[in-house]
Protein backbone atom coordinates (compact mmCIF):
# COMPACT_ATOMS: atom_id res chain seq x y z
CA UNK A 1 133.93 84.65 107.64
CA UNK A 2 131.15 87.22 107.11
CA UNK A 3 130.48 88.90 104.01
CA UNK A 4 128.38 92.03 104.22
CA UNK A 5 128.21 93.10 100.13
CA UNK A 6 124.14 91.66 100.42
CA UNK A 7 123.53 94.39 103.07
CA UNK A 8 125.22 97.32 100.53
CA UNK A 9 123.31 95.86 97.64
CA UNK A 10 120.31 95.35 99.52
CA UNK A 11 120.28 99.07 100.44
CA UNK A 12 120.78 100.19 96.93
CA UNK A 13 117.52 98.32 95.46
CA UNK A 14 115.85 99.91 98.77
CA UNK A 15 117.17 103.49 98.53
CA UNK A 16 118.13 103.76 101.99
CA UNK A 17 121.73 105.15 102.24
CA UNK A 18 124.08 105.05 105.36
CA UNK A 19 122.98 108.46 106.38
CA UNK A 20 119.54 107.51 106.68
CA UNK A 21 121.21 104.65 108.85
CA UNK A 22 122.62 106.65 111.38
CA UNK A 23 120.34 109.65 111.34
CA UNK A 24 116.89 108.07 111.43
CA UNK A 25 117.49 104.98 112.58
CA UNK A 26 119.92 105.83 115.23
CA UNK A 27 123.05 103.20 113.90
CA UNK A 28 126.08 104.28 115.45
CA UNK A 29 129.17 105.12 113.10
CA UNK A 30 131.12 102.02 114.60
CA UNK A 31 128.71 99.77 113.47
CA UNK A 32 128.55 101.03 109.90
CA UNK A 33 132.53 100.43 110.38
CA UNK A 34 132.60 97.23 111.44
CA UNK A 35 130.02 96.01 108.53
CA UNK A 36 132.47 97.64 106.09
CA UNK A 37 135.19 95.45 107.52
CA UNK A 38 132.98 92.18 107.33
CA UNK A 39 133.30 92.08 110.92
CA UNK A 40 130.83 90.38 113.15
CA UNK A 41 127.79 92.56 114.58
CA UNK A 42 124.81 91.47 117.17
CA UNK A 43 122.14 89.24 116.23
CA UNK A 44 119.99 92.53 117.61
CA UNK A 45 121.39 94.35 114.84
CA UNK A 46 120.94 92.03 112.12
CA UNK A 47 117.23 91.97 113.54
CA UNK A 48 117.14 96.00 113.04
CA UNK A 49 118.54 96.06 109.58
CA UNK A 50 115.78 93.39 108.61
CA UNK A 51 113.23 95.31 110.20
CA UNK A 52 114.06 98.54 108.23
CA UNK A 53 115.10 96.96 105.07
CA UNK A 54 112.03 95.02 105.23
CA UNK A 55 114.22 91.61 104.42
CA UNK A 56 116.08 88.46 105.59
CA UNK A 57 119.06 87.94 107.42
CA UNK A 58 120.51 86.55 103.75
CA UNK A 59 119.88 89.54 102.07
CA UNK A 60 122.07 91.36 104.50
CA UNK A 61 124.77 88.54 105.34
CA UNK A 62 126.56 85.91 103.29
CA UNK A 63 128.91 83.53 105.62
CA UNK A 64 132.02 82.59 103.55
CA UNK A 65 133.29 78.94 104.50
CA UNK A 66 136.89 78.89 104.38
């Protein structure tokens, strides 16, 4: 299972909101859905979020063994 709370607290310490996601970085409102949801999202994407939060995948994405 994916666990996207690294992404939201990532974002915080980087003072980039969800707006900024979507209006300057072009993130469609589907995607910022499905990462609310923990669901699972390309490996492009989780390449763009790294590029703009200036991180690594683990700072974005926790995988929850079950």
């Amino acid at each position: 299972m994916f666990n996207y709370n690294p992404l939201w607290e990532t974002m915080e310490k980087k003072n980039v909101t969800q707006y900024q996601l979507i209006k300057e970085h072009n993130f469609s409102t589907g995607t910022l859905d499905a990462l609310r949801k923990n669901q699972s999202i390309t490996m492009n994407t989780l390449d763009t979020l790294c590029q703009i939060l200036d991180c690594e995948a683990n700072d974005i994405v926790k995988i929850i063994r079950e």
